[in-house]
Protein backbone atom coordinates (compact mmCIF):
# COMPACT_ATOMS: atom_id res chain seq x y z
CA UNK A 1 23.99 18.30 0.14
CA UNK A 2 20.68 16.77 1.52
CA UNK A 3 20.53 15.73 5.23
CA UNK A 4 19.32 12.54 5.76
CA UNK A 5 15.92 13.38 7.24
CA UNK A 6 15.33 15.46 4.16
CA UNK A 7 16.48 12.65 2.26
CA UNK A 8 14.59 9.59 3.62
CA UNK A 9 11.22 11.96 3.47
CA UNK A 10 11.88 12.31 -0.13
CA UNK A 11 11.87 8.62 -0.66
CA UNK A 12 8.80 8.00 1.99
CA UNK A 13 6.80 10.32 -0.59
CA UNK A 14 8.21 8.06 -3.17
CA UNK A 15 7.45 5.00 -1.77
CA UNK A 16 4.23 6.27 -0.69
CA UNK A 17 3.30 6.51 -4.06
CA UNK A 18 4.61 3.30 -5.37
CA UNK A 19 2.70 1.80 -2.74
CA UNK A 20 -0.44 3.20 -3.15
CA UNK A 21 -0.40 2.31 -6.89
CA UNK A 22 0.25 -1.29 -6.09
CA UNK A 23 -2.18 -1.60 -3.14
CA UNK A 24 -4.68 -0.30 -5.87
CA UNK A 25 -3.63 -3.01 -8.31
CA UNK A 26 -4.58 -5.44 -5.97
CA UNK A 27 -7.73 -4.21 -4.63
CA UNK A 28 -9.41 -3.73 -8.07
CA UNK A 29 -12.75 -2.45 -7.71
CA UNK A 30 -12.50 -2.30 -3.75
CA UNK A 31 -11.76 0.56 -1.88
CA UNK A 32 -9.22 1.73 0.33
CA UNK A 33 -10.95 2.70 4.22
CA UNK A 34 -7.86 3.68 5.86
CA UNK A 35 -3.83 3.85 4.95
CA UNK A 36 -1.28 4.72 7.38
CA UNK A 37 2.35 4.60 5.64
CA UNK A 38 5.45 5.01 8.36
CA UNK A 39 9.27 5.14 7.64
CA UNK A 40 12.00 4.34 9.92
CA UNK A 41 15.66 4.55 9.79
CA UNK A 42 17.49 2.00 11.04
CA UNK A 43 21.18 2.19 10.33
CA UNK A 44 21.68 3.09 6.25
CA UNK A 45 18.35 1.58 5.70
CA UNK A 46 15.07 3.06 5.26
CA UNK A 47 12.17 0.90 6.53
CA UNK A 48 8.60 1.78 4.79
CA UNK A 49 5.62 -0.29 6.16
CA UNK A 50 2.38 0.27 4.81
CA UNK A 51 -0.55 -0.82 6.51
CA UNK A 52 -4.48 -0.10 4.89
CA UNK A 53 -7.78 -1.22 5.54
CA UNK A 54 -9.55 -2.25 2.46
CA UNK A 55 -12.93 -3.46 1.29
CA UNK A 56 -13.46 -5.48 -1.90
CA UNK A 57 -15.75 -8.28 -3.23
CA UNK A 58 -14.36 -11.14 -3.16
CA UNK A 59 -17.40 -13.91 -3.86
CA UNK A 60 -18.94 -14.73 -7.11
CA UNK A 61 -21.84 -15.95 -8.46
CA UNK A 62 -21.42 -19.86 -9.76
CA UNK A 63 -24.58 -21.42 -11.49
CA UNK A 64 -24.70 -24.97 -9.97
CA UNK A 65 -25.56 -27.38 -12.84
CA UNK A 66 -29.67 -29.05 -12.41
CA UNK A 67 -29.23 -33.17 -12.20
């Protein structure tokens, strides 16, 4: 039988990984700076935040038409 602690950092790796995937998905060709992921137990409920610092470009280049 797992204790909890053991448990929940089991499913922090997990979610750590989920996360990171997505977060990537979103940034595209940006980067990740910094990523902090924390996980808290409050009652039967495991509370994952992630927080990250990215960098990405987000402007584009738009010919304007010549009246």
């Amino acid at each position: 039988m797992q204790t909890l602690s053991s448990l929940a950092a089991q499913v922090l790796a997990l979610a750590d990984q989920v996360l990171t995937s997505r977060l990537a998905g979103h940034i595209g060709d940006g980067e990740v700076l910094s990523r902090e992921l924390t996980g808290q137990v409050e009652g039967d409920t495991l509370l994952v935040t992630l927080t990250a610092e990215c960098r990405e470009q987000i402007g584009q280049f738009v010919e304007i038409p010549k009246e």
